[in-house]
N, C-alpha and C. Protein backbone atom coordinates (compact mmCIF):
# COMPACT_ATOMS: atom_id res chain seq x y z
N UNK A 1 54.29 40.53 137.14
CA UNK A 1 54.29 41.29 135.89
C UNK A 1 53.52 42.59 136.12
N UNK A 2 54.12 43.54 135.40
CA UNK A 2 53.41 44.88 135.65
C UNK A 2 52.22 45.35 134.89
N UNK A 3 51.29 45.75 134.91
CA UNK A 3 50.36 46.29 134.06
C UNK A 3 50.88 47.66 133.47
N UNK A 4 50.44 48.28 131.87
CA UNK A 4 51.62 49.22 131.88
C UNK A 4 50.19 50.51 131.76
N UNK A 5 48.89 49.92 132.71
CA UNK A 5 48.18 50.98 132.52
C UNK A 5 48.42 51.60 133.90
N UNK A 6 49.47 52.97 133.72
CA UNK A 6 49.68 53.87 135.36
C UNK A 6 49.73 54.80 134.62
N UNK A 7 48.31 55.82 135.67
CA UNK A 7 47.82 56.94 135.55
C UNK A 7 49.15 58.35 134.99
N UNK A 8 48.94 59.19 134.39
CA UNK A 8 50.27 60.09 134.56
C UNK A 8 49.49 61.83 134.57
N UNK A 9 50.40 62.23 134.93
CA UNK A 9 50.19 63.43 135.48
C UNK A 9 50.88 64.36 134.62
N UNK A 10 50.19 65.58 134.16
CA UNK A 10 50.68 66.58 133.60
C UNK A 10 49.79 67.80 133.74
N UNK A 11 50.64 69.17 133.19
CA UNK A 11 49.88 70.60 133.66
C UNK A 11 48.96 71.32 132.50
N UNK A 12 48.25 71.14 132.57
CA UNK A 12 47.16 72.02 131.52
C UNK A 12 46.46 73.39 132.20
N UNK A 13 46.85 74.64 131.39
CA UNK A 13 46.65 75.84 131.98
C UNK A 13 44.99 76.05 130.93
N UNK A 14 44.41 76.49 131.96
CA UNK A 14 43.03 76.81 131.45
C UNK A 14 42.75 78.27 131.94
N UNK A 15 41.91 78.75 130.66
CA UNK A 15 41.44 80.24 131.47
C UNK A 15 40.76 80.59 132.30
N UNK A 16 40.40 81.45 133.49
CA UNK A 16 40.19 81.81 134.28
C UNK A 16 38.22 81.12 134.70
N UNK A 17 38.02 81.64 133.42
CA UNK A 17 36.49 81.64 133.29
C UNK A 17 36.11 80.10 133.36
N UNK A 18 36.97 79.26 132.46
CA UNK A 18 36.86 77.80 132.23
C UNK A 18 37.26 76.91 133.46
N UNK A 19 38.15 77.68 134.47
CA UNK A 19 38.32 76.51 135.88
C UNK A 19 37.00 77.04 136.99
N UNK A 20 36.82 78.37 136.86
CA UNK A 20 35.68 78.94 137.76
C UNK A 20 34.77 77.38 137.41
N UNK A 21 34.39 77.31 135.56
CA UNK A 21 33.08 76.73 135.48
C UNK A 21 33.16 75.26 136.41
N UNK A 22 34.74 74.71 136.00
CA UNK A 22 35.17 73.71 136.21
C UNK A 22 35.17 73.36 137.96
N UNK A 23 34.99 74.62 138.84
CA UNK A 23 35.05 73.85 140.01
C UNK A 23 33.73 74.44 140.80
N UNK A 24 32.76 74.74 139.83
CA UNK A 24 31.94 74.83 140.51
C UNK A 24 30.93 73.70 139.99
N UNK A 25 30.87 72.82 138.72
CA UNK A 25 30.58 71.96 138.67
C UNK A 25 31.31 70.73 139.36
N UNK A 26 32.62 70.88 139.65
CA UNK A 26 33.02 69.88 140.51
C UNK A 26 32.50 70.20 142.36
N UNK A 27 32.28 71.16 142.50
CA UNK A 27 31.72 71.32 143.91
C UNK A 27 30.04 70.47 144.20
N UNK A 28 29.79 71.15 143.11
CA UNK A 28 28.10 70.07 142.74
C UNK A 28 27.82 69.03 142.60
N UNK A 29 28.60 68.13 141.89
CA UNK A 29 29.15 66.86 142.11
C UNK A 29 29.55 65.87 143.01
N UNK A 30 30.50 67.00 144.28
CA UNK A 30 31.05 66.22 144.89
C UNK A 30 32.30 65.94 144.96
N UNK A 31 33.28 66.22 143.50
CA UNK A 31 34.26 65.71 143.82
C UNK A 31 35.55 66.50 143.78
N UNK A 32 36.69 65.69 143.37
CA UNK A 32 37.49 67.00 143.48
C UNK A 32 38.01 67.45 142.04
N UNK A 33 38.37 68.84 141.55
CA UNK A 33 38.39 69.39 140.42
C UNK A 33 39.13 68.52 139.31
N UNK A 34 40.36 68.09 139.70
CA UNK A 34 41.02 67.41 138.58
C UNK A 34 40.59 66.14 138.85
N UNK A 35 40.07 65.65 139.63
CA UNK A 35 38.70 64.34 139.41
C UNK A 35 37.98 64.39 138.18
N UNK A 36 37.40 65.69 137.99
CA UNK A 36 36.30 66.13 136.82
C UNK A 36 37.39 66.30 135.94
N UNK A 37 38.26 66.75 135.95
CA UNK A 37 38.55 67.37 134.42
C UNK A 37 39.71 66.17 133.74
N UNK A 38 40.02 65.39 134.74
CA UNK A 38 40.68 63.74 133.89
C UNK A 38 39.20 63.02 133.85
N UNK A 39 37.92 62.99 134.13
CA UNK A 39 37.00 62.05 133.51
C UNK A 39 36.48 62.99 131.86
N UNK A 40 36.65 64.36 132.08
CA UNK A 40 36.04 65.46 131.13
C UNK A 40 36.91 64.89 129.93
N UNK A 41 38.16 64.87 129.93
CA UNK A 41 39.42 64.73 129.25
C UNK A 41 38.73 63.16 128.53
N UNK A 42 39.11 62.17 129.52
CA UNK A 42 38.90 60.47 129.03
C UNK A 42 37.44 60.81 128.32
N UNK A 43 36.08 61.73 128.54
CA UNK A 43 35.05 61.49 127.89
C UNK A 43 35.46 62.13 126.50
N UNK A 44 36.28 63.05 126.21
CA UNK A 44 36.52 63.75 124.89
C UNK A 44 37.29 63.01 124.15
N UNK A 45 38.03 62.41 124.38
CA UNK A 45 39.05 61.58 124.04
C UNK A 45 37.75 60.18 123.29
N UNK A 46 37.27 59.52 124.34
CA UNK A 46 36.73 58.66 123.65
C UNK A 46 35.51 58.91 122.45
N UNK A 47 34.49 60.62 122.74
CA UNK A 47 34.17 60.90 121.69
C UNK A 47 34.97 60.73 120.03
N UNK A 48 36.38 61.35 120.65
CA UNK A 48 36.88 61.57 119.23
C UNK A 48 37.21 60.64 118.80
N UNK A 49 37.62 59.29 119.47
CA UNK A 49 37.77 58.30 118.86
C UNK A 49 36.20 57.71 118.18
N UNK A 50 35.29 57.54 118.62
CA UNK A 50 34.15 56.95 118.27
C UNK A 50 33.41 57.67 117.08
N UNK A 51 34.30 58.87 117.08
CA UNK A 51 33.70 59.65 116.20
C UNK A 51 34.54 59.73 114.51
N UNK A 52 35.71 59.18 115.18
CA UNK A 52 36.94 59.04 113.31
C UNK A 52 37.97 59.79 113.77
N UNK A 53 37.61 60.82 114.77
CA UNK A 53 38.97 61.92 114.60
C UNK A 53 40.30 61.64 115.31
N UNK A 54 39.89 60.12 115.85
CA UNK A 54 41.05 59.82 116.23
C UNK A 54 42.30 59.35 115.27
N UNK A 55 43.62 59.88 115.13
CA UNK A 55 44.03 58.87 114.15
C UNK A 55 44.53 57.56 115.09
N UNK A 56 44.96 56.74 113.66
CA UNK A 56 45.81 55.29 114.50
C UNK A 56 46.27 55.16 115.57
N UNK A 57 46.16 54.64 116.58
CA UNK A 57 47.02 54.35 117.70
C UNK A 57 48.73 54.27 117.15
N UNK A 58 49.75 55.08 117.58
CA UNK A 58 51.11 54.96 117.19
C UNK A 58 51.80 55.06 118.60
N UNK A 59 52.95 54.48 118.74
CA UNK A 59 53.65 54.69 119.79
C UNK A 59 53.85 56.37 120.13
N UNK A 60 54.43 56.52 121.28
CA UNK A 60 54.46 57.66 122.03
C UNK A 60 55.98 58.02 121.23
N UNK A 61 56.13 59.64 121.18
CA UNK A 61 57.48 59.94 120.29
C UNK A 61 58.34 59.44 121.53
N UNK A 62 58.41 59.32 123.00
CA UNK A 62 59.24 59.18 123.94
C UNK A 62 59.61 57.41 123.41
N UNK A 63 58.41 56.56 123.50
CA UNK A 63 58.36 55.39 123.28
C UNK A 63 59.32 54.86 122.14
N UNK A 64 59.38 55.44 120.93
CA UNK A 64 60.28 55.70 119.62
C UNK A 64 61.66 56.24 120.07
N UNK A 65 61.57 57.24 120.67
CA UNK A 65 62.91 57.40 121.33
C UNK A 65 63.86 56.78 121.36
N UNK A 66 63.13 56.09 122.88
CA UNK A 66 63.84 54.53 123.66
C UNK A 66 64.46 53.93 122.74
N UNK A 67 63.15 53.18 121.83
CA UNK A 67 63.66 52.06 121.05
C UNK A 67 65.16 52.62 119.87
N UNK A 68 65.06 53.93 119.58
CA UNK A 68 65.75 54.09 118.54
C UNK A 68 67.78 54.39 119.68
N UNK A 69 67.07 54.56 121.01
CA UNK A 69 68.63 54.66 121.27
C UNK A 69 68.88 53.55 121.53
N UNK A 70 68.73 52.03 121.19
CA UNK A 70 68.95 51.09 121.98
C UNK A 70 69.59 50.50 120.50
């Protein structure tokens, strides 16, 4: 059986000033840039949930999709 937690990949354009900051705190660190900025991401994410601003968990519109062409 599969686990359906697999990582996914997508492009987020940041400004110039904001990846400088971003890989020079990832150089300090140690690791590699989009290392830092998917843990940066998962830490904001779980703020906003812990914080209310998350709304409800709802399926993905792709997820709705599926089900609605079937």
């Amino acid at each position: 059986m599969m686990n359906g937690n697999v990582s996914k990949r997508f492009t987020v354009t940041l400004p110039d000033s904001v990846f400088e900051d971003l890989e020079v705190l990832a150089d300090a660190q140690g690791r590699p840039t989009a290392n830092l900025a998917a843990f940066l991401i998962e830490i904001g994410i779980r703020q906003a949930k812990e914080g209310g601003e998350f709304p409800e968990k709802q399926k993905s519109s792709k997820a709705k999709k599926a089900k609605e062409d079937k």
